[in-house]
N, C-alpha and C. Protein backbone atom coordinates (compact mmCIF):
# COMPACT_ATOMS: atom_id res chain seq x y z
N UNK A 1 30.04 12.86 8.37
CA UNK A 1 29.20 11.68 8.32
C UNK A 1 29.54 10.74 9.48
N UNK A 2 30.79 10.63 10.08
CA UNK A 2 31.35 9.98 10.61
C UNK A 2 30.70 10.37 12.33
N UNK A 3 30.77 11.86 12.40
CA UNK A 3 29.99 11.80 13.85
C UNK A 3 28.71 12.30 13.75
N UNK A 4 27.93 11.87 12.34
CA UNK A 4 26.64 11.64 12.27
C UNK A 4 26.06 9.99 13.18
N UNK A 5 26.81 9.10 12.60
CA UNK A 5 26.33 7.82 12.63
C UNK A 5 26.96 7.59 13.91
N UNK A 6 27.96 8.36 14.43
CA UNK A 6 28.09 7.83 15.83
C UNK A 6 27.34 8.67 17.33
N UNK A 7 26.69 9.92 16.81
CA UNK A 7 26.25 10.62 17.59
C UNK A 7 24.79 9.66 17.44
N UNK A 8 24.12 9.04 16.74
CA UNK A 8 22.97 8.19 16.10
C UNK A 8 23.03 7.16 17.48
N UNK A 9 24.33 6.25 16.86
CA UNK A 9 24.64 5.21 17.60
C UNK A 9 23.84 5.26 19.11
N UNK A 10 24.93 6.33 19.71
CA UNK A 10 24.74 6.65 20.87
C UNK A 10 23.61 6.91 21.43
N UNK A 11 22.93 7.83 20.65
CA UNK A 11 21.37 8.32 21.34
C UNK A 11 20.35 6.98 21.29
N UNK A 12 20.73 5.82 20.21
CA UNK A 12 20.04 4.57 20.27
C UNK A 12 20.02 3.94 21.44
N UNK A 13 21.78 3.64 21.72
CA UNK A 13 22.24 3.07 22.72
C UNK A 13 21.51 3.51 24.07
N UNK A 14 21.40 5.16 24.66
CA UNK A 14 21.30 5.38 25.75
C UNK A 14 19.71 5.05 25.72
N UNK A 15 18.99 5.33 24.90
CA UNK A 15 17.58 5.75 24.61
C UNK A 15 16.58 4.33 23.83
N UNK A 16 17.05 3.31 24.37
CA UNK A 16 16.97 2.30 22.96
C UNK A 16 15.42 1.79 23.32
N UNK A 17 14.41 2.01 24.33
CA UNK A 17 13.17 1.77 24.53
C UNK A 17 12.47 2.81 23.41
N UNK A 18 12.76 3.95 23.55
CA UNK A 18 12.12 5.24 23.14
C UNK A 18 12.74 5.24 21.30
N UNK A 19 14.02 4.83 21.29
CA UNK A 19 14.33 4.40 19.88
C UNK A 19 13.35 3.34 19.26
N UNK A 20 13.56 2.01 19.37
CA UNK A 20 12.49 0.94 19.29
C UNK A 20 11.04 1.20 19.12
N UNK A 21 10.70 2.31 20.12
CA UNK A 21 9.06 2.59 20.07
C UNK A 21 8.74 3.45 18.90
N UNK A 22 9.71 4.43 18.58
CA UNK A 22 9.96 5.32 17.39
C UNK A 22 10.05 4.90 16.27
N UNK A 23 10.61 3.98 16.08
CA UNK A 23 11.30 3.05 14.56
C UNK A 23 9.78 2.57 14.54
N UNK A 24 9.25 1.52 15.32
CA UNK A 24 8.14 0.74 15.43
C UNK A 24 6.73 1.33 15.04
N UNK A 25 6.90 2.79 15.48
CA UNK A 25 5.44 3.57 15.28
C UNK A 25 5.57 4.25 13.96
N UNK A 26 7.14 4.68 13.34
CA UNK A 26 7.03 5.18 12.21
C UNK A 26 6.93 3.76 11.24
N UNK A 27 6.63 2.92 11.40
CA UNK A 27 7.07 1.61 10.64
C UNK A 27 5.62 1.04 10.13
N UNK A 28 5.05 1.46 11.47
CA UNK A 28 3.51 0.83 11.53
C UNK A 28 2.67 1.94 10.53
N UNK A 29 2.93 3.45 10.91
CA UNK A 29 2.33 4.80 10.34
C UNK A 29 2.63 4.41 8.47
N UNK A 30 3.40 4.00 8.05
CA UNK A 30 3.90 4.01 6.75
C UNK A 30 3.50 3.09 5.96
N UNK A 31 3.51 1.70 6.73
CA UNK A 31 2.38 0.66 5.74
C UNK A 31 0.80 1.36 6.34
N UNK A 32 0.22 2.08 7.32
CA UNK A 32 -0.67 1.97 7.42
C UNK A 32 -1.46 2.84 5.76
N UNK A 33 -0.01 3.69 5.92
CA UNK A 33 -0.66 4.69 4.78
C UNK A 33 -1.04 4.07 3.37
N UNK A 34 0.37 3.35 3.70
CA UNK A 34 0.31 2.60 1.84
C UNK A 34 -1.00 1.31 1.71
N UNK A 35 -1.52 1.06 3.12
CA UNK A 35 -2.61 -0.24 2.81
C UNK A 35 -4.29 1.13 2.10
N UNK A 36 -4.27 2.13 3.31
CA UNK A 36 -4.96 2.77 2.52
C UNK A 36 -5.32 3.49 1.58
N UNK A 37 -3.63 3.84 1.01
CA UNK A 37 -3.66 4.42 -0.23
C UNK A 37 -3.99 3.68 -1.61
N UNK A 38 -3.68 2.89 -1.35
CA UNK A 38 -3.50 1.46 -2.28
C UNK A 38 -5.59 1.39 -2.44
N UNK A 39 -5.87 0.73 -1.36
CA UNK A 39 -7.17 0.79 -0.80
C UNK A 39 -8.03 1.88 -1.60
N UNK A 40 -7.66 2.90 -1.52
CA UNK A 40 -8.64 4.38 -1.90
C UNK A 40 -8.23 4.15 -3.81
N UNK A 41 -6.85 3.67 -3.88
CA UNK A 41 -6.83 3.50 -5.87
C UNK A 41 -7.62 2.61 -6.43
N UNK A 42 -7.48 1.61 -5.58
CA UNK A 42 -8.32 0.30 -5.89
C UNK A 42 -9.72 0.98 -6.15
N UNK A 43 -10.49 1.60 -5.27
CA UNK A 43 -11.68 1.65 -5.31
C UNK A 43 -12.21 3.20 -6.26
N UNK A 44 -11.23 4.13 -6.49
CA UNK A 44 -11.49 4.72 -7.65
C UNK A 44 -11.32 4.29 -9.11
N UNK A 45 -10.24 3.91 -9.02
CA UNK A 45 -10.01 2.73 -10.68
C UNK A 45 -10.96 1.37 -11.38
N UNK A 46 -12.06 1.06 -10.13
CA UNK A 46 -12.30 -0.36 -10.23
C UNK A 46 -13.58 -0.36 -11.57
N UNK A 47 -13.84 0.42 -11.77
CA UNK A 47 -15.06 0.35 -13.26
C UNK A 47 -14.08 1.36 -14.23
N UNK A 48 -12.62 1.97 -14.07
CA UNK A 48 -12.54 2.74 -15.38
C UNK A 48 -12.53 1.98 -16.57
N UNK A 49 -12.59 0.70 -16.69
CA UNK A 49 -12.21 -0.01 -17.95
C UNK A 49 -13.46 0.09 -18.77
N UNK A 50 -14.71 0.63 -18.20
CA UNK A 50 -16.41 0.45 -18.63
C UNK A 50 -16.12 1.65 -19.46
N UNK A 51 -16.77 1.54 -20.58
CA UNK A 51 -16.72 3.43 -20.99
C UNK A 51 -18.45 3.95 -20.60
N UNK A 52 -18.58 5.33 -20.19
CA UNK A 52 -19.71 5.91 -19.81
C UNK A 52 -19.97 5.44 -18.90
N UNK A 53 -19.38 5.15 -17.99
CA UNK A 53 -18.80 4.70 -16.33
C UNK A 53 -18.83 5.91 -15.78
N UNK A 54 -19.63 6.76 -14.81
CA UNK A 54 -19.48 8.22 -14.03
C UNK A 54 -18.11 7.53 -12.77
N UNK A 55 -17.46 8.58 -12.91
CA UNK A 55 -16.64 8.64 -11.87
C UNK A 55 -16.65 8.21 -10.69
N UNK A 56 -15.79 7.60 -9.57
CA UNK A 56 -16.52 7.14 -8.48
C UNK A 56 -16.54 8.13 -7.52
N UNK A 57 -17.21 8.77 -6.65
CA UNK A 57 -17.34 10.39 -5.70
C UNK A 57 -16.38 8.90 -4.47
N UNK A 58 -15.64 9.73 -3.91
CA UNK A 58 -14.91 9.45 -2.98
C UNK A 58 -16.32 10.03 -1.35
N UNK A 59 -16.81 9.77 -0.48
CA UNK A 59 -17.90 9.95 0.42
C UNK A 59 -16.81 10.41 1.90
């Protein structure tokens, strides 16, 4: 573990534009998912409370 986190360190250190841009794009990719996942529940769930409500077709 020990020359996990320091072999880490290092590649940050030498590489820290290309680190930064990495952290930043997986950071951005991960809420992007959860705004539209969230987004796509919202809009299948939003009449189940009706009964004899047809399903909503996803388009």
């Amino acid at each position: 573990m020990k020359t996990l986190i320091r072999n880490f360190s290092y590649t940050f250190r030498r590489f820290f534009a290309a680190s930064v841009l990495n952290i930043a794009g997986l950071s951005i990719a991960f809420s992007s998912f959860f705004v539209i996942m969230t987004q796509i529940d919202y809009d299948y769930n939003f009449n189940k409370g009706y009964k004899d409500y047809p399903l909503a077709e996803l388009n």
